[in-house]
Protein backbone atom coordinates (compact mmCIF):
# COMPACT_ATOMS: atom_id res chain seq x y z
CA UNK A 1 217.41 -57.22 78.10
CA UNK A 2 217.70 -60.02 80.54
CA UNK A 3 216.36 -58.78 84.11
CA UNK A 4 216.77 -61.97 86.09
CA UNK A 5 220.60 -61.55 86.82
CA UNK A 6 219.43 -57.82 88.22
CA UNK A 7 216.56 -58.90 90.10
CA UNK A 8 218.80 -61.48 91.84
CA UNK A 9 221.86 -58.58 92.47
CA UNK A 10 218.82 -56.67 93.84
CA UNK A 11 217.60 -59.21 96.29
CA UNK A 12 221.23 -60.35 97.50
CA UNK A 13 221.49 -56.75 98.44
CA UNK A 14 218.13 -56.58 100.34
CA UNK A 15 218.88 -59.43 102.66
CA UNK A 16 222.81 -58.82 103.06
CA UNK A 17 221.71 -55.03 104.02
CA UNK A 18 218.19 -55.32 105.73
CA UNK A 19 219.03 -52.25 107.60
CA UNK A 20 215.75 -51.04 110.18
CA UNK A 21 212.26 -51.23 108.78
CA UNK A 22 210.70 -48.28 108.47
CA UNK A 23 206.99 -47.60 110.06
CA UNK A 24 205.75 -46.72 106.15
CA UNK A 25 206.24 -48.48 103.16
CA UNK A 26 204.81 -46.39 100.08
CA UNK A 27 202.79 -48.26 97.53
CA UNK A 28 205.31 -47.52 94.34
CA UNK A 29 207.91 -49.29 96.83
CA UNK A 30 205.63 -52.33 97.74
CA UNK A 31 204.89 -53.28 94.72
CA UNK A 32 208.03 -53.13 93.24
CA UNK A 33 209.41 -55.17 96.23
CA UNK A 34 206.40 -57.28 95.46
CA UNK A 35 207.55 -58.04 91.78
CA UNK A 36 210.92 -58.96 93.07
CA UNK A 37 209.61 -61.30 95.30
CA UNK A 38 206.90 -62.81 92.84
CA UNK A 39 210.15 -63.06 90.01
CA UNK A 40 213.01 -64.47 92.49
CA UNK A 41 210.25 -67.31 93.29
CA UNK A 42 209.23 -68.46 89.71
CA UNK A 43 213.28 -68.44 88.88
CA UNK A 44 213.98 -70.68 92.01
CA UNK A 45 210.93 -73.19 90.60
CA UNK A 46 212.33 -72.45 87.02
CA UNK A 47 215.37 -73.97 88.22
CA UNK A 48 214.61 -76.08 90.29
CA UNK A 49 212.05 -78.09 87.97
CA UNK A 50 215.31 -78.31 85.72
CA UNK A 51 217.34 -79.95 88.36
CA UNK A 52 214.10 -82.43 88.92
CA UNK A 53 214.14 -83.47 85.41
CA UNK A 54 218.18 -83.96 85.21
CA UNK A 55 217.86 -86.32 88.59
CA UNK A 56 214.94 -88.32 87.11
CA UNK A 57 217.23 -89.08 84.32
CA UNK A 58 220.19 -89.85 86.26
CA UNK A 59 217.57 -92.18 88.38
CA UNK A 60 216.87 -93.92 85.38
CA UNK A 61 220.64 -94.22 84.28
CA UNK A 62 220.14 -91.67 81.64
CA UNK A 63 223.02 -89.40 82.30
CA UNK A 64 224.15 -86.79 80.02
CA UNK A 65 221.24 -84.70 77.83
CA UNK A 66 221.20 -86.80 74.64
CA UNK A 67 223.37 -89.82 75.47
CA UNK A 68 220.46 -91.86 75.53
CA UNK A 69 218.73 -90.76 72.91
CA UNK A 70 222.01 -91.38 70.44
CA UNK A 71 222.26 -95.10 71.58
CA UNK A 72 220.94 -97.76 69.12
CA UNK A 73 218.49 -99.87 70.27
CA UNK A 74 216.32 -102.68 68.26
CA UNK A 75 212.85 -101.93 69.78
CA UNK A 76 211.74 -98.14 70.80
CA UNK A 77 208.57 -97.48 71.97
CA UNK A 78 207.39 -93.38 72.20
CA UNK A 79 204.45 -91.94 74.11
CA UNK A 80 203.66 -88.95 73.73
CA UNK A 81 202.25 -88.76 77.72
CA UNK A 82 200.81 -90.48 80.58
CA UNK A 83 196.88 -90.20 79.22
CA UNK A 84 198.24 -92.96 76.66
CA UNK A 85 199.52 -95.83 78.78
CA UNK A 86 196.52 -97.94 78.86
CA UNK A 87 197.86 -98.32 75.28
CA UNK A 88 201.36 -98.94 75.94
CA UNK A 89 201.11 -100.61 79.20
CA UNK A 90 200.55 -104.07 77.85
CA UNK A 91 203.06 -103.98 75.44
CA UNK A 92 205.65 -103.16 77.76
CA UNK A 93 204.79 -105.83 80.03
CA UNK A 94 204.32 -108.60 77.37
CA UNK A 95 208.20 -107.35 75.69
CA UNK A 96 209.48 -107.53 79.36
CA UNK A 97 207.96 -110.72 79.82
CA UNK A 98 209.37 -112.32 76.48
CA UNK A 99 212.86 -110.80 77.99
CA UNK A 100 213.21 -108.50 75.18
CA UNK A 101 215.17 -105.29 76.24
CA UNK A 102 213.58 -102.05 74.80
CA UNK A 103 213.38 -98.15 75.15
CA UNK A 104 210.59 -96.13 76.36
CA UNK A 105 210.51 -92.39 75.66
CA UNK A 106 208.04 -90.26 76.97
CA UNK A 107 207.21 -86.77 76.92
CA UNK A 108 205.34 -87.19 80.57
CA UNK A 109 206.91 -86.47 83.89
CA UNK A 110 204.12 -88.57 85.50
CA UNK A 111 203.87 -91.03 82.79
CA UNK A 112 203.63 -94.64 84.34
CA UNK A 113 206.48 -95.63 82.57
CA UNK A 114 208.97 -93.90 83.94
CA UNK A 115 208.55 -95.58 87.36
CA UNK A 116 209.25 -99.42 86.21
CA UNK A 117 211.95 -100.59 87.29
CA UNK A 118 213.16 -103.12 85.22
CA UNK A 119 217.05 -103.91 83.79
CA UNK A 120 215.23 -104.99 80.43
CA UNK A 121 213.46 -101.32 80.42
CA UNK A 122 215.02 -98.34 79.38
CA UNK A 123 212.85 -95.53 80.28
CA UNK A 124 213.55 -91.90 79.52
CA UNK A 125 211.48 -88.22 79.88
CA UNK A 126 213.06 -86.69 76.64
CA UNK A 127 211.33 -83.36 77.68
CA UNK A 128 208.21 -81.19 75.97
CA UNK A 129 207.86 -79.12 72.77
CA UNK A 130 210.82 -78.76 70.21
CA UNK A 131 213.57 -80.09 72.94
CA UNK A 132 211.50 -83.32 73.02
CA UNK A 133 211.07 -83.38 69.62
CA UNK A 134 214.90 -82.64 68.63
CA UNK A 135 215.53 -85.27 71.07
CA UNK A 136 213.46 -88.01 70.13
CA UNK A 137 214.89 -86.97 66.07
CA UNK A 138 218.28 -88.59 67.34
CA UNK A 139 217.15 -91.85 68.46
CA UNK A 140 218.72 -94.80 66.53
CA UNK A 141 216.61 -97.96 66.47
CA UNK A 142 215.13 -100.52 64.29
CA UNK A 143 211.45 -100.45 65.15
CA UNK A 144 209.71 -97.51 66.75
CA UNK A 145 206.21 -97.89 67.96
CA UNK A 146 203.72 -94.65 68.30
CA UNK A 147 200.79 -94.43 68.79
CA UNK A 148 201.01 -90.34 67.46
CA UNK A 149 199.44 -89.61 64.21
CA UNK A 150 201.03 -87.01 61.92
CA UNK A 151 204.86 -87.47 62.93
CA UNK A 152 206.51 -86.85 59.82
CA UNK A 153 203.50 -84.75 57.84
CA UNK A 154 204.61 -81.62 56.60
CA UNK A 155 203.39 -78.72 58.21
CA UNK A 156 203.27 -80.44 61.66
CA UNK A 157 205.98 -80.51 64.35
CA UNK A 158 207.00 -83.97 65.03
CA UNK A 159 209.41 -84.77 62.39
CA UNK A 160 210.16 -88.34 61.51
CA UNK A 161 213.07 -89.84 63.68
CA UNK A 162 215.80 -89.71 60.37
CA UNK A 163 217.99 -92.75 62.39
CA UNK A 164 214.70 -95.21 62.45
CA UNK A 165 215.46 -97.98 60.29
CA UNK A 166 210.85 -98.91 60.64
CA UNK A 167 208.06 -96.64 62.34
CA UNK A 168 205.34 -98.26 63.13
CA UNK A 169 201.77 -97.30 64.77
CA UNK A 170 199.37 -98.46 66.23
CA UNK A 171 195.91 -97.16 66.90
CA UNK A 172 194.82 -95.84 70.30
CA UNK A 173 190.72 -96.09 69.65
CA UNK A 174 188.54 -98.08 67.07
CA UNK A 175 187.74 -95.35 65.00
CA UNK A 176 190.37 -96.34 62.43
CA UNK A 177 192.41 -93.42 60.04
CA UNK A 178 189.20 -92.04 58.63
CA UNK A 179 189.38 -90.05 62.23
CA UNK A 180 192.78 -88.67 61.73
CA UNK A 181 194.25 -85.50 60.01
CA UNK A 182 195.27 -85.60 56.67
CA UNK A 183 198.47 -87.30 56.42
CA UNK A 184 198.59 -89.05 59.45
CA UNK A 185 200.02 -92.60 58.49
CA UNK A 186 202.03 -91.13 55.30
CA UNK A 187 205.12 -91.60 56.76
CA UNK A 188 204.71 -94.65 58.72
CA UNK A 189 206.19 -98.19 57.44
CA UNK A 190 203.78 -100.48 58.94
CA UNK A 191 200.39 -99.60 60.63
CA UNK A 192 198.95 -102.32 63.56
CA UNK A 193 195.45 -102.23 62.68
CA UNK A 194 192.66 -103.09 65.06
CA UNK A 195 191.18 -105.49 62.35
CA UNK A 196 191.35 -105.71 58.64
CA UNK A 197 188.29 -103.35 57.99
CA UNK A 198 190.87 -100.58 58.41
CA UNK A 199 192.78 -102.19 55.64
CA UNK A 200 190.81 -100.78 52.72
CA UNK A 201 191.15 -96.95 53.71
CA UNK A 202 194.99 -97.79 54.12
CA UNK A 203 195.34 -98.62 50.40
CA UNK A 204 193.15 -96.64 48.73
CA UNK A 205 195.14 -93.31 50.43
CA UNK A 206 198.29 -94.87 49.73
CA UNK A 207 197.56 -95.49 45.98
CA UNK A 208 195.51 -91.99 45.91
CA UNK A 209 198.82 -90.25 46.84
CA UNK A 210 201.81 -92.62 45.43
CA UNK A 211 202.85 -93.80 48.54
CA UNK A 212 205.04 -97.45 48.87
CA UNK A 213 202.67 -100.13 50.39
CA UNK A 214 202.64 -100.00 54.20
CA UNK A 215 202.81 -103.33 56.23
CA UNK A 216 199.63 -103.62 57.42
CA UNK A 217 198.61 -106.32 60.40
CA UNK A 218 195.79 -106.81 62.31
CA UNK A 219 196.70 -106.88 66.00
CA UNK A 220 193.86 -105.60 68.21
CA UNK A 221 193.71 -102.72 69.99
CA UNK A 222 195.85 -102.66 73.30
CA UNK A 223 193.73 -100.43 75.69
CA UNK A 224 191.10 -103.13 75.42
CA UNK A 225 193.37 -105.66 77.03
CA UNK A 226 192.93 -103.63 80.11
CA UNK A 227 189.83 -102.33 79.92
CA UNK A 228 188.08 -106.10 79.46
CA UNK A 229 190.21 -107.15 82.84
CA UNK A 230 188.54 -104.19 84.42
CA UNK A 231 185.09 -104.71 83.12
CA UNK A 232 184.95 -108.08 84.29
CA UNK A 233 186.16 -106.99 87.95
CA UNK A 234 183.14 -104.36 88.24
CA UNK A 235 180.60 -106.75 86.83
CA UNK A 236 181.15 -109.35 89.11
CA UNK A 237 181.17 -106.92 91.96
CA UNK A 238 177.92 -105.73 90.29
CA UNK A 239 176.33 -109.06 90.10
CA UNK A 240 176.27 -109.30 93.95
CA UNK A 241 173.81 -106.69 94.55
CA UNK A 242 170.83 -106.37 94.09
CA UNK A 243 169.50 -104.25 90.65
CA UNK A 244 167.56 -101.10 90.57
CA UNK A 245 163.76 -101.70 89.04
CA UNK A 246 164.42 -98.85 86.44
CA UNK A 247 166.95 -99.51 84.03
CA UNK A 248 169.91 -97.00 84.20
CA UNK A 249 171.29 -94.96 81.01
CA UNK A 250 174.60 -93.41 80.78
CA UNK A 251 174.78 -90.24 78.77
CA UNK A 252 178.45 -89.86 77.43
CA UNK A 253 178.53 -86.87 75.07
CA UNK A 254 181.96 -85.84 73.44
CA UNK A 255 182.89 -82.10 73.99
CA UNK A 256 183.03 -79.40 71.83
CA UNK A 257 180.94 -79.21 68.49
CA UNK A 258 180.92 -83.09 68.31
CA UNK A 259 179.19 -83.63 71.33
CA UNK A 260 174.95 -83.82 71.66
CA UNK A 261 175.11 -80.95 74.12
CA UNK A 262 176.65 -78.41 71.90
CA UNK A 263 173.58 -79.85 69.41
CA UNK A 264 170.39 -80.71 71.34
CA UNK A 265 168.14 -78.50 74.25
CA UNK A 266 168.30 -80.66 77.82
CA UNK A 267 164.18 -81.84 76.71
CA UNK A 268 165.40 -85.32 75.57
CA UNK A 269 167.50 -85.60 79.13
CA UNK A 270 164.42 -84.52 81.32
CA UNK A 271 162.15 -86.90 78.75
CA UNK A 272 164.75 -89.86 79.78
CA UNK A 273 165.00 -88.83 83.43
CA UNK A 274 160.59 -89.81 84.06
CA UNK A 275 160.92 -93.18 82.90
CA UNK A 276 165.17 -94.37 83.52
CA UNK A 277 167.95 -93.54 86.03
CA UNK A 278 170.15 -91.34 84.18
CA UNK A 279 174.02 -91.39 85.34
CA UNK A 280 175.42 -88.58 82.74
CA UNK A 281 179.08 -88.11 82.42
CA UNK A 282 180.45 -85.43 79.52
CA UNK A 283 184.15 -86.11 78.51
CA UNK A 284 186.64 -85.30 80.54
CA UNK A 285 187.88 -82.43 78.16
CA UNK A 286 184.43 -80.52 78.66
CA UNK A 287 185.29 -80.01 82.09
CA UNK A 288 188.46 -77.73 81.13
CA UNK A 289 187.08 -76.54 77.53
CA UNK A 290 183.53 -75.76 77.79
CA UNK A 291 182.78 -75.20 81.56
CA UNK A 292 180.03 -72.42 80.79
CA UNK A 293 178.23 -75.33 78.45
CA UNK A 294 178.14 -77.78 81.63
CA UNK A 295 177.16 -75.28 84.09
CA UNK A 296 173.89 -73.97 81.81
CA UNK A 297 172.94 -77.76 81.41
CA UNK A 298 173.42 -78.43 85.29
CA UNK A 299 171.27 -75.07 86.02
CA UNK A 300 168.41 -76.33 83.13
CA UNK A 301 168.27 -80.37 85.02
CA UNK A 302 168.42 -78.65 88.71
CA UNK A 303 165.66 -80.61 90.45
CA UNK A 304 165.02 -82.79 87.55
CA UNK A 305 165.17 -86.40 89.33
CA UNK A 306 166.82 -89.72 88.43
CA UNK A 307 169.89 -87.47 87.47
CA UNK A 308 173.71 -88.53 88.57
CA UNK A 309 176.84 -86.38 87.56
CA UNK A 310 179.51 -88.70 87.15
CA UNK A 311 182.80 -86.43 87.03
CA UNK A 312 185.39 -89.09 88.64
CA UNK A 313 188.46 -89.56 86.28
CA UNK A 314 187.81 -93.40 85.38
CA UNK A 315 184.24 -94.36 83.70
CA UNK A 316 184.79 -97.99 84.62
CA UNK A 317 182.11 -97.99 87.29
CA UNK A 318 179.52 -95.70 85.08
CA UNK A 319 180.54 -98.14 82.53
CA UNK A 320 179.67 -101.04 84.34
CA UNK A 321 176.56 -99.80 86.00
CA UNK A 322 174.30 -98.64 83.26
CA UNK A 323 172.25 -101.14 81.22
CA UNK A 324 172.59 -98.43 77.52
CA UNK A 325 174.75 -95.91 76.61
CA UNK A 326 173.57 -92.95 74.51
CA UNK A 327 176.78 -90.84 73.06
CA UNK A 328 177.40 -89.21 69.70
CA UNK A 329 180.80 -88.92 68.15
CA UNK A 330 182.32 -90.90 70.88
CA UNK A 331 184.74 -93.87 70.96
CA UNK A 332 183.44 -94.00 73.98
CA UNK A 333 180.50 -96.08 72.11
CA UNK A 334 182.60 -99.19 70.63
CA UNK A 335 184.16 -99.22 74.29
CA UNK A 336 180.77 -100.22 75.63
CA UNK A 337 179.52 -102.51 72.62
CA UNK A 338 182.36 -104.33 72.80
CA UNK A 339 183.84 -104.54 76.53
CA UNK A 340 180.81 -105.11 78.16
CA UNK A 341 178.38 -106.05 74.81
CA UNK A 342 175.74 -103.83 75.93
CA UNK A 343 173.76 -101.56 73.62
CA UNK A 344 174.34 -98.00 72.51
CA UNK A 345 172.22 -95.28 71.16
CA UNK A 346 173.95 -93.09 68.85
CA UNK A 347 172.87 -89.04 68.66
CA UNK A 348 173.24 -87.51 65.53
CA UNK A 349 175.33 -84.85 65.31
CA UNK A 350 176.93 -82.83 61.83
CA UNK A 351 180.67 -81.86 62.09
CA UNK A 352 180.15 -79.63 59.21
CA UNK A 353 183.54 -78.71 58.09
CA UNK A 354 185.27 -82.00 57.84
CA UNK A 355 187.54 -80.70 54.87
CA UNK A 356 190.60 -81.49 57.38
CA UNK A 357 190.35 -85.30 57.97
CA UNK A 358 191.29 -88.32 56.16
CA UNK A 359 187.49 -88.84 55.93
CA UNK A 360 187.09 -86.18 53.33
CA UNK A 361 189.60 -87.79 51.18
CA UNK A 362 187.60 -91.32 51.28
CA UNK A 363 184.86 -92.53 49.19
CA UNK A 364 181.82 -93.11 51.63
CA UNK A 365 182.50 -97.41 51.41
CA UNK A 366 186.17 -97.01 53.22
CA UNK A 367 185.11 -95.08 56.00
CA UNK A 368 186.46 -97.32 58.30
CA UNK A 369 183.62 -96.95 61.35
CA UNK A 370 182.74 -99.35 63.08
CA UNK A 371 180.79 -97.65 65.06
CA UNK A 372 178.34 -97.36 62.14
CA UNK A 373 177.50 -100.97 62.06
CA UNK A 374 177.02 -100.96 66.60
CA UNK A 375 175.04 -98.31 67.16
CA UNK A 376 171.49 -97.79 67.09
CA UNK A 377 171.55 -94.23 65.44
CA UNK A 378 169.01 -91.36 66.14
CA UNK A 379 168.72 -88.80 63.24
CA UNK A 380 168.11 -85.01 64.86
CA UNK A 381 164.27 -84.79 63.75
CA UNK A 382 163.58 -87.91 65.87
CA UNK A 383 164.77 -87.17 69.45
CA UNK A 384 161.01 -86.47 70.32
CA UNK A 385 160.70 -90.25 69.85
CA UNK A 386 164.36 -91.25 71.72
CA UNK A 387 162.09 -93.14 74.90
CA UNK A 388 160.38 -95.53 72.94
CA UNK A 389 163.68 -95.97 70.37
CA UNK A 390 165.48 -96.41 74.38
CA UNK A 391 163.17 -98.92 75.36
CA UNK A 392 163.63 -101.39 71.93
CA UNK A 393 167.21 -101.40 72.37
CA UNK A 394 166.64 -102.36 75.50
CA UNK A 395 164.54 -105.02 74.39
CA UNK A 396 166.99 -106.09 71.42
CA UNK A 397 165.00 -105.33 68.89
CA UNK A 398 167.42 -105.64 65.88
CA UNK A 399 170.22 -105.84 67.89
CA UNK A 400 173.62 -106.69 66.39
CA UNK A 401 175.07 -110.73 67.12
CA UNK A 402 177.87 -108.51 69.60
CA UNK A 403 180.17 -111.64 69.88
CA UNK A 404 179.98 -112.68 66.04
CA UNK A 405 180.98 -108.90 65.70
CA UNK A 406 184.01 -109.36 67.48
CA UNK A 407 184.87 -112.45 65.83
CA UNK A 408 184.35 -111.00 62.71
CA UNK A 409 186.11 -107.52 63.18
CA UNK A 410 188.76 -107.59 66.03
CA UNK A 411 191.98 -109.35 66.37
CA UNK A 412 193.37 -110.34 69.66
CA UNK A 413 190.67 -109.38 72.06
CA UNK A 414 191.99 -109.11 75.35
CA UNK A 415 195.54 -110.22 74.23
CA UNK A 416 196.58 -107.30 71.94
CA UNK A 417 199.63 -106.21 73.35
CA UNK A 418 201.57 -110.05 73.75
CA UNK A 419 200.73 -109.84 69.97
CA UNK A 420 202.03 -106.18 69.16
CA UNK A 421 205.51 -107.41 71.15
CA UNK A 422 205.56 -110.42 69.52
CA UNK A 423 205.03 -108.44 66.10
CA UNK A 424 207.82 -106.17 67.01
CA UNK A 425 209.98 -108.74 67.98
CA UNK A 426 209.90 -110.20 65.12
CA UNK A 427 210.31 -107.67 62.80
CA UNK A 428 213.43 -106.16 64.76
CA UNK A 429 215.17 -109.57 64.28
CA UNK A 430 214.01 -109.70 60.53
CA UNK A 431 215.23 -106.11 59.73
CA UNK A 432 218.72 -107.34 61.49
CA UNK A 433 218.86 -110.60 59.21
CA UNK A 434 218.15 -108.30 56.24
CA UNK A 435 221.11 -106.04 57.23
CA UNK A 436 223.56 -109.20 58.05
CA UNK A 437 222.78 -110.13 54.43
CA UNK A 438 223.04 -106.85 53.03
CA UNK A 439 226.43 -106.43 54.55
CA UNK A 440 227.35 -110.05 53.75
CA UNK A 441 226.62 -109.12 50.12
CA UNK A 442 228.27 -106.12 50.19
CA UNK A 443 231.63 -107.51 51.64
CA UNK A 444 231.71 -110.04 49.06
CA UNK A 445 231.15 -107.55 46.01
CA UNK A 446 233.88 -105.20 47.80
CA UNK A 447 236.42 -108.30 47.23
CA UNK A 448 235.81 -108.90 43.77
């Protein structure tokens, strides 16, 4: 039974009748007066966060519910929220440059898209959950770009768009598809790889399960773009003042049972602390997730000196500041190798049950990880020795050629998205040749 029609009834009657208050209100009465109250207030939000969302569409020129989303377009770009537009920012900005018109669905109210204003740009909130998804299912294009694994795997929720002529990802961190959930690319057309070492694993699943031959192209990774602007700005603010004698770590754990805190005692961490500055900065995620892990590590390092907390939402400065990084499962790691070439200890730590990841369908030599070859690693029976392993990567002692690394493994550093919107320029004006042809051909066989 539906109680919000009676609760209003109820509440229309209480302020069109307030009658004289009586001295005593009994406590059956108050609270049920209470849960009026508490109800009339989240249906007035209810609605009124419905109306929000109809007039951000309408802002955007969106109109109706699924107008938009029915339209053909050539290029469509989808984001699943706002915590992945360091990925799509560049591409937008290199397709608007190139005056290519595009859409840009999102399933963020506060995603950064939705507040450029441009006539080439059309920029849509399509909702959460199953509306989003239903929504997004009748978008007509030629090439959509994701950066969400899984859309189209059976068993998960985001079905493949059916009117999408070519889906296409690309990858949101260097860890490459050996990372991902089973599946995760099988329904994809074309994959924009960071670099051709993720071409290997690519083929060998697709030939493993009797799947057509993706188009695969190294691109470059689009966060970086951003990321190596930003680096650049810190350093140089960096270089002006004057350095601390003892070199400073960052400690950058992951959360949950693939960070070193869920695996290692805080002895290493006090170890570090008496002969480095120590700025340590779990993943955002631990915050919300594992706040009873953070607050027994913060209790064990109380009074332990050379510690900083670093719990500000962008690691930039962190980043910049420390002379090492020490992580474990991170991508955190090739972020620091690579942006600001400076080098990283990695922890050992054993996912045990990996039976859920493309990893456990690969054959040890296409585990595409770079992070493998960058990383100084630090089995679990040797953290009683992780000072003096500290101090010879500090030193360089075997330390990787970063820049020949680069050269060698990523495409387009620093200039990944102008060649993702190139890329999907191109292939929405080949896919639109093909057709013209196709119905050129067809025409002609219709008249004989």
């Amino acid at each position: 039974m539906n109680f919000i029609p009676i609760v209003l009834f109820s509440c229309f009657l209480l302020l069109a009748n307030p009658g004289t208050a009586a001295a005593y209100l009994d406590p059956s009465a108050g609270n049920a007066l209470v849960y009026i109250a508490v109800t009339l207030a989240g249906v007035l939000a209810y609605a009124a966060k419905g109306v929000f969302y109809r007039l951000v569409k309408l802002w955007n020129g969106k109109g109706g519910e699924g107008g938009a989303a029915a339209r053909s377009d050539g290029i469509a770009l989808f984001s699943e929220g706002k915590n992945y537009w360091n990925t799509f920012e560049t591409v937008v900005k290199s397709l608007i440059a190139r005056g290519k018109p595009f859409s840009y669905y999102t399933m963020d109210m506060e995603d950064p898209g939705l507040k450029i204003n441009n006539p080439l740009m059309r920029s849509q909130y399509i909702g959460e959950g199953s509306a989003a998804y239903a929504r997004l299912n009748r978008v007509a294009c030629r090439v959509m770009l994701a950066t969400t694994p899984n859309i189209g795997t059976p068993g998960y929720h985001l079905p493949r768009p059916a009117k999408v002529e070519f889906l296409f990802h690309v990858f949101h961190g260097s860890e490459g598809v050996s990372s991902y959930k089973k599946g995760a690319l099988d329904c994809y057309d074309g994959v924009g790889m960071v670099g051709s070492y993720a071409a290997p694993a690519l083929r060998y699943l697709e030939e493993k399960r009797g799947l057509p031959a993706k188009e695969l192209v190294p691109l470059g990774l689009p966060y970086w773009d951003g990321m190596l602007q930003q680096a650049e700005a810190y350093q140089a603010k960096l270089g002006e003042a004057p350095r601390p004698e003892r070199r400073t770590l960052l400690l950058a754990p992951s959360w949950s049972e693939k960070g070193f805190l869920s695996h290692y005692d805080t002895g290493f961490i006090k170890s570090l602390a008496s002969e480095f500055n120590l700025i340590l900065r779990p993943h955002p995620q631990s915050w919300i997730s594992e706040p009873g892990l953070l607050n027994r590590v913060k209790k064990e390092l109380e009074g332990t000196p050379n510690i900083t907390w670093d719990e500000a939402s962008d690691p930039a400065p962190s980043l910049a500041a420390s002379d090492l990084l020490i992580s474990d499962t991170s991508g955190v790691r090739m972020d620091y190798a690579v942006i600001y070439k400076k080098p990283v200890v990695s922890l050992e730590v054993k996912v045990e049950d990996v039976s859920s990841f493309e990893r456990a369908e690969l054959p040890a030599e296409y585990v595409d990880s770079l992070a493998d070859k960058v990383c100084v690693p630090i089995r679990a029976e040797e953290i009683g020795n992780i000072n003096a392993i500290v101090r010879a990567a500090l030193a360089g002692q075997g330390a990787l050629d970063l820049d020949a690394f680069v050269r060698e493994n990523i495409a387009n550093l620093g200039t990944a998205g102008e060649h993702v919107a190139d890329y999907l320029i191109q292939k929405c004006v080949a896919l639109s040749e093909a057709t013209a042809k196709e119905n050129v051909k067809e025409g002609v066989e219709h008249v004989v």
